[in-house]
N, C-alpha and C. Protein backbone atom coordinates (compact mmCIF):
# COMPACT_ATOMS: atom_id res chain seq x y z
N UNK A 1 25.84 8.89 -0.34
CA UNK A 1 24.85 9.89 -0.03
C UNK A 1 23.48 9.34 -0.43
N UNK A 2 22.44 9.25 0.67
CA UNK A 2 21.21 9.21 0.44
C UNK A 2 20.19 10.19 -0.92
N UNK A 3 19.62 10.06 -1.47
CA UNK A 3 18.79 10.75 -2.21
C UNK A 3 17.41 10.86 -1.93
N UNK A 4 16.78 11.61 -1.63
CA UNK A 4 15.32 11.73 -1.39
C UNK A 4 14.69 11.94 -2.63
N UNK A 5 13.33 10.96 -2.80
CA UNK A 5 12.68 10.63 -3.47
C UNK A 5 11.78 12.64 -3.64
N UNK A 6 11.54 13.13 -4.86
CA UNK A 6 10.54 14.00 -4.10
C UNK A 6 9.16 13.60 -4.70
N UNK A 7 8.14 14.89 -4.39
CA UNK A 7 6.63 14.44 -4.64
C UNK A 7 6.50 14.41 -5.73
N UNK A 8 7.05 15.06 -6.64
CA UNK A 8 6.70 14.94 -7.96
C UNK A 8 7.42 13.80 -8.42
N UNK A 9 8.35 12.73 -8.57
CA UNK A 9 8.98 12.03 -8.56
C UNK A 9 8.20 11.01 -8.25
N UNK A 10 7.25 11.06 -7.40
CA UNK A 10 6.74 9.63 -6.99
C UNK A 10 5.22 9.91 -7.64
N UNK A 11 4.64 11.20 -8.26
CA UNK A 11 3.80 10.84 -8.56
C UNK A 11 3.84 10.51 -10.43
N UNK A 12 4.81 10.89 -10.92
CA UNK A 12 5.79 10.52 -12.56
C UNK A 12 5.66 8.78 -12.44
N UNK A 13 6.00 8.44 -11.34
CA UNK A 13 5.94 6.77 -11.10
C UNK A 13 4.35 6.28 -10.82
N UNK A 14 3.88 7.02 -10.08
CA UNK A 14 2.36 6.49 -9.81
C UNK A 14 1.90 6.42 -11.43
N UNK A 15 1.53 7.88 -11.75
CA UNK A 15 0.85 7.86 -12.97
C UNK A 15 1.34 6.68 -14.17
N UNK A 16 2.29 6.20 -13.59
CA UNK A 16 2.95 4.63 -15.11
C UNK A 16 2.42 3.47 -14.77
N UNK A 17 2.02 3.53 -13.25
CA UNK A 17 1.31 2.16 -12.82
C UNK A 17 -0.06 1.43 -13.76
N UNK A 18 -0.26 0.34 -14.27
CA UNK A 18 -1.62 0.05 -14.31
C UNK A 18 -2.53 0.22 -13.72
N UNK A 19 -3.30 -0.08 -14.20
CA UNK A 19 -4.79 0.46 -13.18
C UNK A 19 -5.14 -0.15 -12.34
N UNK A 20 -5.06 -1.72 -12.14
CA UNK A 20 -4.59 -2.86 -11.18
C UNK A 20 -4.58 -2.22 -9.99
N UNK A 21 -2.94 -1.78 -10.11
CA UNK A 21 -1.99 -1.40 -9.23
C UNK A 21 -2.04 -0.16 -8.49
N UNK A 22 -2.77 0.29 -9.49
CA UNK A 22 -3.09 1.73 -9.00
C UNK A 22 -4.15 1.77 -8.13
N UNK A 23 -5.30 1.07 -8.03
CA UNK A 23 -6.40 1.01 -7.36
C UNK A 23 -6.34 0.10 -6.09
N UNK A 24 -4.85 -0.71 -6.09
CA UNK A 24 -4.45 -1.12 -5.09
C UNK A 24 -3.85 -0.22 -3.43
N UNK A 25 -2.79 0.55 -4.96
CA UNK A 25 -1.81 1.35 -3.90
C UNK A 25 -3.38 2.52 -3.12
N UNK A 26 -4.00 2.95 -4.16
CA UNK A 26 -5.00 4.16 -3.38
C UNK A 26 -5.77 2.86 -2.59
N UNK A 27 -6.24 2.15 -2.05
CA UNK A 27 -6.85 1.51 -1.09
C UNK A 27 -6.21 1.31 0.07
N UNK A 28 -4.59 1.16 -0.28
CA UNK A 28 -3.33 0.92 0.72
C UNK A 28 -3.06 2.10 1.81
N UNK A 29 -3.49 3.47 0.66
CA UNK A 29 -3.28 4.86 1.16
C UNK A 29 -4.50 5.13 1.97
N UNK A 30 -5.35 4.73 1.63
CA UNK A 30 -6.53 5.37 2.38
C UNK A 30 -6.67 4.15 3.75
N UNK A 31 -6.58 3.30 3.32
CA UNK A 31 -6.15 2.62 4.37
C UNK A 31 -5.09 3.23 5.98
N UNK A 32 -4.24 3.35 5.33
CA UNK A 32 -3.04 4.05 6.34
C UNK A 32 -3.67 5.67 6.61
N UNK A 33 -4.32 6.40 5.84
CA UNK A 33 -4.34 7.54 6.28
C UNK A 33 -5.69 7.57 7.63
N UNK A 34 -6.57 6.17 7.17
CA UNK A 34 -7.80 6.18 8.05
C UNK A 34 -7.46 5.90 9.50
N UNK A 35 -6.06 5.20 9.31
CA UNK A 35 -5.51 4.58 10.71
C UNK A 35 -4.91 5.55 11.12
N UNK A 36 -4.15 6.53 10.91
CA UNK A 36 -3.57 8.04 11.05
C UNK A 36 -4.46 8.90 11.99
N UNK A 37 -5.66 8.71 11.21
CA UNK A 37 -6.74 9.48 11.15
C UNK A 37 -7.60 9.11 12.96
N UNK A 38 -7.90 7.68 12.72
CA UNK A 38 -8.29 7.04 14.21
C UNK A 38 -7.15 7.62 15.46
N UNK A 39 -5.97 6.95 15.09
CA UNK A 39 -4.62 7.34 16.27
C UNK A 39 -4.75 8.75 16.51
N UNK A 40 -5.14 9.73 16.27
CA UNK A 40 -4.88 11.15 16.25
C UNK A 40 -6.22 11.27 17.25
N UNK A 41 -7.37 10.83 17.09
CA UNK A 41 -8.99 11.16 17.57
C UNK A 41 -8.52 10.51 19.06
N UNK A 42 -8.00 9.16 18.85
CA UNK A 42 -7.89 8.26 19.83
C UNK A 42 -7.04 9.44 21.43
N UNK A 43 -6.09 9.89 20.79
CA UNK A 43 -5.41 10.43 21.84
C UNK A 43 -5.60 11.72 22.30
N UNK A 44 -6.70 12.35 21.32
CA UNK A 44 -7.55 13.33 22.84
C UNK A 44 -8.57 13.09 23.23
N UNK A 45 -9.33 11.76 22.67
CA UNK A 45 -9.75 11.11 23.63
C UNK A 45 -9.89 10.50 25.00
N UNK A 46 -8.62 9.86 24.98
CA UNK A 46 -7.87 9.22 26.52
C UNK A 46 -7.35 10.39 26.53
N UNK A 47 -7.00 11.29 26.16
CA UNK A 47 -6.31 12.81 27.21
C UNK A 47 -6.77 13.14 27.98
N UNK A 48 -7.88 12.74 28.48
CA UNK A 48 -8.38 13.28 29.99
C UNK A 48 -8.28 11.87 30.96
N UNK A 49 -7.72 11.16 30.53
CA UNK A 49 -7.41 9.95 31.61
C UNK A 49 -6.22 10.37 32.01
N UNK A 50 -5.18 11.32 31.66
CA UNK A 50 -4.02 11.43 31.57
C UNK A 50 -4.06 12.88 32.83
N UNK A 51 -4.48 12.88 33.63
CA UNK A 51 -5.46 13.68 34.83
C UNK A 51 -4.05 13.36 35.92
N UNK A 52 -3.05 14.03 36.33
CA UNK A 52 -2.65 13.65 37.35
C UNK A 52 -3.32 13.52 38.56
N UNK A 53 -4.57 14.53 39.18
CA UNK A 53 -5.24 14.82 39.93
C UNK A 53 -6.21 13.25 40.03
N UNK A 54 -6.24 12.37 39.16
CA UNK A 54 -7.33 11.65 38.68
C UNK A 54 -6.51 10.20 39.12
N UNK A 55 -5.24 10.57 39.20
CA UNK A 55 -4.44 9.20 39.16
C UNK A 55 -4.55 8.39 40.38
N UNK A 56 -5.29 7.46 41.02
CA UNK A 56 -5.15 7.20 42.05
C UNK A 56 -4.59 6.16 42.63
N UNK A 57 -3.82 5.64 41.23
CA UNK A 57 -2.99 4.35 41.45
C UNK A 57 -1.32 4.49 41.45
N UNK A 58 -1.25 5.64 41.18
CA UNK A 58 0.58 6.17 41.00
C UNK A 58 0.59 6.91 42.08
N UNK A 59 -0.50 7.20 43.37
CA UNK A 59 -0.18 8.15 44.54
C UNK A 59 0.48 7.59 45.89
């Protein structure tokens, strides 16, 4: 049987990290959340390319 990690569990482990490590992992996070963050803007962006009416190469 699998075990899931929970939130409090991983933050009991964060808080033991050095400070090193710690200022690593939060650069890692903000990192990934900024790319989250782009992918999400990105796709209602191009949502109006997504125009069946507009398509004039699939007709």
């Amino acid at each position: 049987m699998n075990k899931t990690t929970t939130l409090e569990e991983i933050k009991q482990t964060i808080f033991k990290l050095p400070k090193d490590e710690l200022i690593k992992l939060d650069n890692e996070i903000h990192g990934y959340l900024e790319s989250l963050m782009m992918m999400k803007v990105s796709e209602t962006a191009f949502s109006e390319w997504l125009d069946p009416e507009e398509d004039i190469y699939h007709s």
